[in-house]
C-alpha atoms as a PDB file:
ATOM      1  CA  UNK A   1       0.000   0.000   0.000  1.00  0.00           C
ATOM      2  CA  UNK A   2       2.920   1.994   0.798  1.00  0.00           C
ATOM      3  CA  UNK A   3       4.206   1.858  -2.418  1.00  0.00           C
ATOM      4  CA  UNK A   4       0.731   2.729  -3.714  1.00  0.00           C
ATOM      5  CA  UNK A   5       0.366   5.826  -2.348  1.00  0.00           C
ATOM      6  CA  UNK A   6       4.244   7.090  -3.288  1.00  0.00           C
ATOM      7  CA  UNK A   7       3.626   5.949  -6.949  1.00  0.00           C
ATOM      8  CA  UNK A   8       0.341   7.951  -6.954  1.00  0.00           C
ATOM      9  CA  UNK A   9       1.303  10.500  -4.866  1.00  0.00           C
ATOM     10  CA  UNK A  10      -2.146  10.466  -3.270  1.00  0.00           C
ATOM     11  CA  UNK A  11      -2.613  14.433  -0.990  1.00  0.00           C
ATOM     12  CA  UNK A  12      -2.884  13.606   2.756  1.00  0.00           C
ATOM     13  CA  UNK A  13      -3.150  10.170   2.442  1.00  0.00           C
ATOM     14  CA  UNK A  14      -1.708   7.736   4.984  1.00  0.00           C
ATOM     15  CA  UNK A  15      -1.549   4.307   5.742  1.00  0.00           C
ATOM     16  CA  UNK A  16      -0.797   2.162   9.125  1.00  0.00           C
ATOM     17  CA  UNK A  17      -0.383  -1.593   7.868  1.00  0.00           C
ATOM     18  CA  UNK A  18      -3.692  -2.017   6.944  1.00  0.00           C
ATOM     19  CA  UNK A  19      -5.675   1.300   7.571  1.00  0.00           C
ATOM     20  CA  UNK A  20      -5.982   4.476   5.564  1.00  0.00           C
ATOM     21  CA  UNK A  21      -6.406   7.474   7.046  1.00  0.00           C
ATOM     22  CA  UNK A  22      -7.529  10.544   4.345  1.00  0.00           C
ATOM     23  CA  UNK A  23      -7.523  13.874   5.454  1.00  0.00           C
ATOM     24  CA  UNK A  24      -8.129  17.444   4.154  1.00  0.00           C
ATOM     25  CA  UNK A  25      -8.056  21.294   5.520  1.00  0.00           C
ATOM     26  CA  UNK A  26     -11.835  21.410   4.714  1.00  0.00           C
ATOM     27  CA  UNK A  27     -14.510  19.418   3.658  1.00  0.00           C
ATOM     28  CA  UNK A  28     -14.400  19.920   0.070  1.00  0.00           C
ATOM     29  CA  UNK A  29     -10.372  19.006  -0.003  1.00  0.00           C
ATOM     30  CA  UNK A  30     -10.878  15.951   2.159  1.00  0.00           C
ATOM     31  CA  UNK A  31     -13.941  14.998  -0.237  1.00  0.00           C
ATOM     32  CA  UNK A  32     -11.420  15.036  -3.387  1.00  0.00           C
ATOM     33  CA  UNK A  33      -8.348  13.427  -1.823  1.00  0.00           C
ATOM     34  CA  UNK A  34     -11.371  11.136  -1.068  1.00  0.00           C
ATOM     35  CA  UNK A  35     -12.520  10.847  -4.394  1.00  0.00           C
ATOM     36  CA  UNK A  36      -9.229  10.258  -5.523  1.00  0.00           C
ATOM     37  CA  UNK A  37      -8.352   7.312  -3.183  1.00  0.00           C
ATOM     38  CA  UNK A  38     -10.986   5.482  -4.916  1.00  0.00           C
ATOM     39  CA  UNK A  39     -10.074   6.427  -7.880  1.00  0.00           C
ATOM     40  CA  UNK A  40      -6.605   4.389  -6.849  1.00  0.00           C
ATOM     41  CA  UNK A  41      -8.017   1.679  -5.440  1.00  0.00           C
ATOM     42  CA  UNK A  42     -10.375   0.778  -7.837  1.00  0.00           C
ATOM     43  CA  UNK A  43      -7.329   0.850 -10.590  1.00  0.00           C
ATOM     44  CA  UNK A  44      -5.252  -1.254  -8.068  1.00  0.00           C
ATOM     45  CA  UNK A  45      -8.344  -3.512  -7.255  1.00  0.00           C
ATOM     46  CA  UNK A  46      -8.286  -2.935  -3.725  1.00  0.00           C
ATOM     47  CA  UNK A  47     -11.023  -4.111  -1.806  1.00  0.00           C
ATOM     48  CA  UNK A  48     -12.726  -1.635   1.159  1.00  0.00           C
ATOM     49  CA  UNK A  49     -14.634  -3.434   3.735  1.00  0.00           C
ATOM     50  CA  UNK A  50     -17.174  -0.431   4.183  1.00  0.00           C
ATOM     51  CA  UNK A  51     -18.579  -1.808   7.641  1.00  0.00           C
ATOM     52  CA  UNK A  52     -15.152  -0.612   8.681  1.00  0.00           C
ATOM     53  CA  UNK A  53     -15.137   2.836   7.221  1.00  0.00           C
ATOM     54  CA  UNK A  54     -16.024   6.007   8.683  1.00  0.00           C
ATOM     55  CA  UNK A  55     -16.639   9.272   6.935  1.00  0.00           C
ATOM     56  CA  UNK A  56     -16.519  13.090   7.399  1.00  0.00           C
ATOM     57  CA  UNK A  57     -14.851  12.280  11.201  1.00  0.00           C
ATOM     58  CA  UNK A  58     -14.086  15.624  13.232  1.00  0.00           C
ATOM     59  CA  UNK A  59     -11.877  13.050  15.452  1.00  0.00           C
ATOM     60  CA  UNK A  60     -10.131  10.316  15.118  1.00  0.00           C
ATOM     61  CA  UNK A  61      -7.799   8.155  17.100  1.00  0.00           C
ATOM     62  CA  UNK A  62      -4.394   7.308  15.455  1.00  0.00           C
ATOM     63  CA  UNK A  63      -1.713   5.458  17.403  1.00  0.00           C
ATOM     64  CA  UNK A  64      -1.951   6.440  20.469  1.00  0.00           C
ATOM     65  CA  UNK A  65      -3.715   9.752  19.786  1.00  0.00           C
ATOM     66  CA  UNK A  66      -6.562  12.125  19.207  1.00  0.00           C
ATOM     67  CA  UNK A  67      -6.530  14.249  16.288  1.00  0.00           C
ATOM     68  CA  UNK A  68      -9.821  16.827  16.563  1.00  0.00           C
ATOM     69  CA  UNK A  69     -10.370  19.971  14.469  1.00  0.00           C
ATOM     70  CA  UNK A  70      -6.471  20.988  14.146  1.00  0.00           C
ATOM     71  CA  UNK A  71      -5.414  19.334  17.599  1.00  0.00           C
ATOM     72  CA  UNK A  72      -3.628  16.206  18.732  1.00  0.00           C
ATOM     73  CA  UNK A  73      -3.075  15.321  22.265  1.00  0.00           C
ATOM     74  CA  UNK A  74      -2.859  11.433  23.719  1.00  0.00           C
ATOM     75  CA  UNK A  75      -5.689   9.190  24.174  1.00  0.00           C
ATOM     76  CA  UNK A  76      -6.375   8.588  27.588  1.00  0.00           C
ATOM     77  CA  UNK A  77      -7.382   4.937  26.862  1.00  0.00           C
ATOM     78  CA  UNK A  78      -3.715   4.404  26.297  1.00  0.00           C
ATOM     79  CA  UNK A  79      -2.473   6.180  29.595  1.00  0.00           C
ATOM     80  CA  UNK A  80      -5.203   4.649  31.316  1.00  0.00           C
ATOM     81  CA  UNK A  81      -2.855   1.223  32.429  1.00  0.00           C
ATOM     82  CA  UNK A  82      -0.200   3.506  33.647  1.00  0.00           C
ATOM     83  CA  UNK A  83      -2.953   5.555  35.503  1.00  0.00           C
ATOM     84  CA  UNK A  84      -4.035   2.321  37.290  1.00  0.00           C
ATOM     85  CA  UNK A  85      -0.543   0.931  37.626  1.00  0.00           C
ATOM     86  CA  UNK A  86       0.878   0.124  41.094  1.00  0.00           C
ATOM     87  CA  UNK A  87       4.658   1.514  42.684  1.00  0.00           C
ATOM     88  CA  UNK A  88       7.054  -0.570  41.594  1.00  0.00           C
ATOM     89  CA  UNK A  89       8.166  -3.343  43.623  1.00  0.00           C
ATOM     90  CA  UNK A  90      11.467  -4.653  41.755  1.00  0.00           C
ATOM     91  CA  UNK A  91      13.449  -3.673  38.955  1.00  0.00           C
ATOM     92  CA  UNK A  92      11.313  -5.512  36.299  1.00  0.00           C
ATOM     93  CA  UNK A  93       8.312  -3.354  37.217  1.00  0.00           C
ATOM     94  CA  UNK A  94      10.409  -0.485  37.537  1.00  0.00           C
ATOM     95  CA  UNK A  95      11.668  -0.795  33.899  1.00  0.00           C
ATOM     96  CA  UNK A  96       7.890  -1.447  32.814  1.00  0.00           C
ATOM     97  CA  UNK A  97       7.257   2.084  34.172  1.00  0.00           C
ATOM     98  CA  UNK A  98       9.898   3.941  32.807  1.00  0.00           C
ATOM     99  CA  UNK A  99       9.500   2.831  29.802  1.00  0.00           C
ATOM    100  CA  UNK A 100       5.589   3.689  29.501  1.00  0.00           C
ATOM    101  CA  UNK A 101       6.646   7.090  30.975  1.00  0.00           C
ATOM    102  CA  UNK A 102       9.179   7.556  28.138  1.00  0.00           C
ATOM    103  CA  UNK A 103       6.688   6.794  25.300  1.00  0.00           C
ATOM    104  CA  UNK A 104       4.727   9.902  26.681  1.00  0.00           C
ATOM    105  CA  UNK A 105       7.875  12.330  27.525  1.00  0.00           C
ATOM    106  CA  UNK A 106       7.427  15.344  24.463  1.00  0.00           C
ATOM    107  CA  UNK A 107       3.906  15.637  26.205  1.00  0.00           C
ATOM    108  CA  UNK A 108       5.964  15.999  29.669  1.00  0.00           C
ATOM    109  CA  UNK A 109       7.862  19.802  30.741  1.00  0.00           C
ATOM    110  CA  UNK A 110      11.405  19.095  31.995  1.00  0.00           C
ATOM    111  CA  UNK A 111      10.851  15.162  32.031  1.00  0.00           C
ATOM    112  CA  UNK A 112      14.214  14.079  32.584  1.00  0.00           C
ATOM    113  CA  UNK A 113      13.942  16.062  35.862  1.00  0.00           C
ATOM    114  CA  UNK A 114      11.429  14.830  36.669  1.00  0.00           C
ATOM    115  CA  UNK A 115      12.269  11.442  36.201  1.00  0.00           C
ATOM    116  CA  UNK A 116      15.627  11.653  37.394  1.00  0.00           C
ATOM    117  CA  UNK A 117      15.038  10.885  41.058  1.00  0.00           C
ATOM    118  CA  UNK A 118      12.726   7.349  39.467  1.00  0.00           C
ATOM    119  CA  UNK A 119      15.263   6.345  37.284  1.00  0.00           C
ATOM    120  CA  UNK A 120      18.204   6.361  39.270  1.00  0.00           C
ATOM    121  CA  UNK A 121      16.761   4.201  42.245  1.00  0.00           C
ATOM    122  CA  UNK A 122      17.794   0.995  43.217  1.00  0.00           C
ATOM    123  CA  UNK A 123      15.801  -0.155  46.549  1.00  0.00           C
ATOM    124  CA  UNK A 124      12.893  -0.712  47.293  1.00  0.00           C
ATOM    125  CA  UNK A 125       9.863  -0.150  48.082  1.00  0.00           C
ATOM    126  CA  UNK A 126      10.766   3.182  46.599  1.00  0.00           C
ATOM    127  CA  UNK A 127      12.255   5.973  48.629  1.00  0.00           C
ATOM    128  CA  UNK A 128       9.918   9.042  49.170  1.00  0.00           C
ATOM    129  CA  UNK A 129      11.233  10.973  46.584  1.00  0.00           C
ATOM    130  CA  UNK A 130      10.526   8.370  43.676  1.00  0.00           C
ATOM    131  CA  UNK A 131       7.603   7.778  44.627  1.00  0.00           C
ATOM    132  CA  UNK A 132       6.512  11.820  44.378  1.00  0.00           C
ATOM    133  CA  UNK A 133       8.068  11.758  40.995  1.00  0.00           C
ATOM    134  CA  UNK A 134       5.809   8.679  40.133  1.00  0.00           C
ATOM    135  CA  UNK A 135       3.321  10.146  41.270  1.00  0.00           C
ATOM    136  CA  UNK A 136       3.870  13.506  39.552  1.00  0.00           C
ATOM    137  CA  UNK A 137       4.630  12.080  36.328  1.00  0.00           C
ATOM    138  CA  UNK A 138       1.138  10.307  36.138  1.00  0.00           C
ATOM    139  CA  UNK A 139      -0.479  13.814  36.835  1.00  0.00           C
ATOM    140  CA  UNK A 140       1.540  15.361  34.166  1.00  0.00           C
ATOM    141  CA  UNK A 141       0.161  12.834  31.533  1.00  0.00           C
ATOM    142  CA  UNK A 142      -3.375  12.921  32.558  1.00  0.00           C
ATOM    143  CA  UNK A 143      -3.042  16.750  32.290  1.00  0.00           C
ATOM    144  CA  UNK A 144      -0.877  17.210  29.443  1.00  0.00           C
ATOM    145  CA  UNK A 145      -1.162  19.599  26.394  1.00  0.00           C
ATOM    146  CA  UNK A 146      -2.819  20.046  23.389  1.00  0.00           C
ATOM    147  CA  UNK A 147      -0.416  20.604  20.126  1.00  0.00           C
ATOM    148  CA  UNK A 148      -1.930  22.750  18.019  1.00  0.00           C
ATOM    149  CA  UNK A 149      -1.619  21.271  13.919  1.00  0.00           C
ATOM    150  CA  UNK A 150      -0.843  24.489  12.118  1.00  0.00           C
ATOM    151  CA  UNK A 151       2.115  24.590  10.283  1.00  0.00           C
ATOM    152  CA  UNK A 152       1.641  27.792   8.531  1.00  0.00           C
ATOM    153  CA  UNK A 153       1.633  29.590  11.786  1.00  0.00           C
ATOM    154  CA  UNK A 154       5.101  30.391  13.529  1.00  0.00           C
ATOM    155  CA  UNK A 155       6.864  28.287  16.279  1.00  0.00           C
ATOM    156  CA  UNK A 156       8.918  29.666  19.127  1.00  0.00           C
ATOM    157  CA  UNK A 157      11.302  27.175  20.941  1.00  0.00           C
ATOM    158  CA  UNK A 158      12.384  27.789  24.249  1.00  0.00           C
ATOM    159  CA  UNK A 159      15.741  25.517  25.925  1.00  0.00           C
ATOM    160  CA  UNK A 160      17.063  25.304  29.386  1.00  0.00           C
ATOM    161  CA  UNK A 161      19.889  23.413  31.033  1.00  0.00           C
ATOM    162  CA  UNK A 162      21.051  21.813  34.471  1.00  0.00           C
ATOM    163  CA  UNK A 163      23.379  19.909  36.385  1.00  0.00           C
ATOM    164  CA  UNK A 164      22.155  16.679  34.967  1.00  0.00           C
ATOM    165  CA  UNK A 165      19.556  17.657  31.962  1.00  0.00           C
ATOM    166  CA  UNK A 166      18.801  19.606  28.662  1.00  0.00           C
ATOM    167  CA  UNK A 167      15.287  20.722  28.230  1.00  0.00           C
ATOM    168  CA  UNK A 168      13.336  22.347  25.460  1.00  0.00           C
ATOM    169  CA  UNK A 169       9.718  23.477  24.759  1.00  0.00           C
ATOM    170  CA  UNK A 170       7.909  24.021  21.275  1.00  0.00           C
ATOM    171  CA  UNK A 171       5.633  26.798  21.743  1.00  0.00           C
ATOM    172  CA  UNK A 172       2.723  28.288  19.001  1.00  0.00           C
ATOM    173  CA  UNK A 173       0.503  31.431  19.955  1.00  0.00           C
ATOM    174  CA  UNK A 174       2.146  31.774  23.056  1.00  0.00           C
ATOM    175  CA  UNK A 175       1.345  28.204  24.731  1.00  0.00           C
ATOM    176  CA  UNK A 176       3.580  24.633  24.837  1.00  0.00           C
ATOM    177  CA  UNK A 177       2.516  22.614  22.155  1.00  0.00           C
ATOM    178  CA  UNK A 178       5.503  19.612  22.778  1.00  0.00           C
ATOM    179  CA  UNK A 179       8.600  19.167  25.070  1.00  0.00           C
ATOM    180  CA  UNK A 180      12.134  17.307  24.861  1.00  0.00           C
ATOM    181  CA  UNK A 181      14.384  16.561  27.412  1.00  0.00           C
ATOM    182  CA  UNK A 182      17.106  14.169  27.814  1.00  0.00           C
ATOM    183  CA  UNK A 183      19.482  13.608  30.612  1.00  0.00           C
ATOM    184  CA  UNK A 184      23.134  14.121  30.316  1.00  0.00           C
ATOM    185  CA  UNK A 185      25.809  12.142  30.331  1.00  0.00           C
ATOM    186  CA  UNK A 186      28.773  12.233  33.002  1.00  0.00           C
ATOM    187  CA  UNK A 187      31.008  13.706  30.487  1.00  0.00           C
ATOM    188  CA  UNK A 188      28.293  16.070  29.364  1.00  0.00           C
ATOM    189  CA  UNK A 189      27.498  17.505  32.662  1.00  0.00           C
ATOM    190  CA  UNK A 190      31.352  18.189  33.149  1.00  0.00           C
ATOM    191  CA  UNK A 191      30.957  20.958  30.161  1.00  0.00           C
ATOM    192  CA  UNK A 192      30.546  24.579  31.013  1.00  0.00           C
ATOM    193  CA  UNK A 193      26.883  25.944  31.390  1.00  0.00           C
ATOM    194  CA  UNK A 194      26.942  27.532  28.158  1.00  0.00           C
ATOM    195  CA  UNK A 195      27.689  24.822  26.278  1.00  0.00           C
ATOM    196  CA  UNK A 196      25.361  23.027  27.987  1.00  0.00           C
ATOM    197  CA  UNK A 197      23.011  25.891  26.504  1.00  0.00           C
ATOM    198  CA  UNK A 198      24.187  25.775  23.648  1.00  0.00           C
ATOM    199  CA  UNK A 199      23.507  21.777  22.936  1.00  0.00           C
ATOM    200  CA  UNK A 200      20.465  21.987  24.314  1.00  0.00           C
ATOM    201  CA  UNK A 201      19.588  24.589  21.680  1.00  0.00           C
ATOM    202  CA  UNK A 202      21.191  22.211  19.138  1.00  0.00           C
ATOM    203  CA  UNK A 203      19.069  18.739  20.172  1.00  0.00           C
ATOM    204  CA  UNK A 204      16.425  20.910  20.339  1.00  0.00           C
ATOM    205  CA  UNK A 205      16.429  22.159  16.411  1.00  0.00           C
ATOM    206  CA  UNK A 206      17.291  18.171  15.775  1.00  0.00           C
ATOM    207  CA  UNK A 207      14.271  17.014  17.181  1.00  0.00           C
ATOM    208  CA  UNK A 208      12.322  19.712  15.878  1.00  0.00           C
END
């Protein structure tokens, strides 16, 4: 299908395995790239099961997210596990956690911070301070942004850097739309603050 589409070069048009996903900045563009999608299909005899389809949607859900009228932001069905998940106990469950908490870090300010204090224990049950970052990282996610799907309007990136992190927020009409941080390493944190600064401007432009 993939090879479809870049052959045809089919406008706002995408494909996850086997779903399509057609979009358009109004409902007469979405209605042609529609149009032509069948146009494709029917020339590449592909068959639509159309008690799967869905037209003219506001919102959808696409991995792991809500995209609604020029928005995305995650879908709290996915975060609801890591809502209802318990303090780790052992490393194993620890590692679980961290990693779920990664998969949500741009939608997280300063999460290597954050983290820091949960990533770097060892015992357990968790000292006091891991356990507030747990904690606090759960809130974050239940409570985090909205990016704002506009590319014609201007972004504004902001960067910041500690002891131990680099930091960096994406920022359209005034408000965070996505985040980035990434702990240093020990040889990074042994540079000067402003070339700490300074790379944290530079991962931030290579993310972004």
């Amino acid at each position: 299908m993939d090879n479809i589409l870049r052959v045809e070069k089919l406008k706002d048009t995408f494909v996850n395995v086997d779903n399509v996903t057609i979009c358009g900045m109004n409902h007469e563009e979405h209605d042609e790239n529609l149009n032509r999608f069948r146009e494709v299909a029917e020339k590449y005899n592909l068959t639509l099961n159309n008690n799967k389809c869905e037209f003219t949607k506001i919102q959808i859900k696409l991995l792991g997210h809500i995209i609604e009228q020029g928005t995305l932001k995650p879908d709290p069905e996915r975060f609801k596990p890591l809502q209802q998940f318990p303090l780790p106990r052992n490393t194993a469950s620890l590692r679980i956690v961290l990693g779920m908490f990664a998969a949500y870090s741009q939608w997280i300010p300063r999460f290597s911070e954050k983290i820091h204090a949960l990533a770097r224990c060892t015992t357990f049950p968790l000292p006091q301070p891991a356990v507030d970052a747990f904690e606090a990282l759960k809130n974050d996610i239940v409570n985090s942004v909205v990016i704002v799907i506009d590319v014609e309007l201007p972004f504004t990136v902001e960067t910041d850097a500690s002891d131990h992190t680099i930091d960096a927020t994406l920022i359209k009409l005034g408000k965070p739309v996505a985040f980035f941080s990434r702990m240093l390493s020990y040889s990074e944190q042994r540079h000067s603050f402003v070339e700490k600064e300074a790379y944290a401007i530079v991962e931030a432009i290579r993310k972004w």
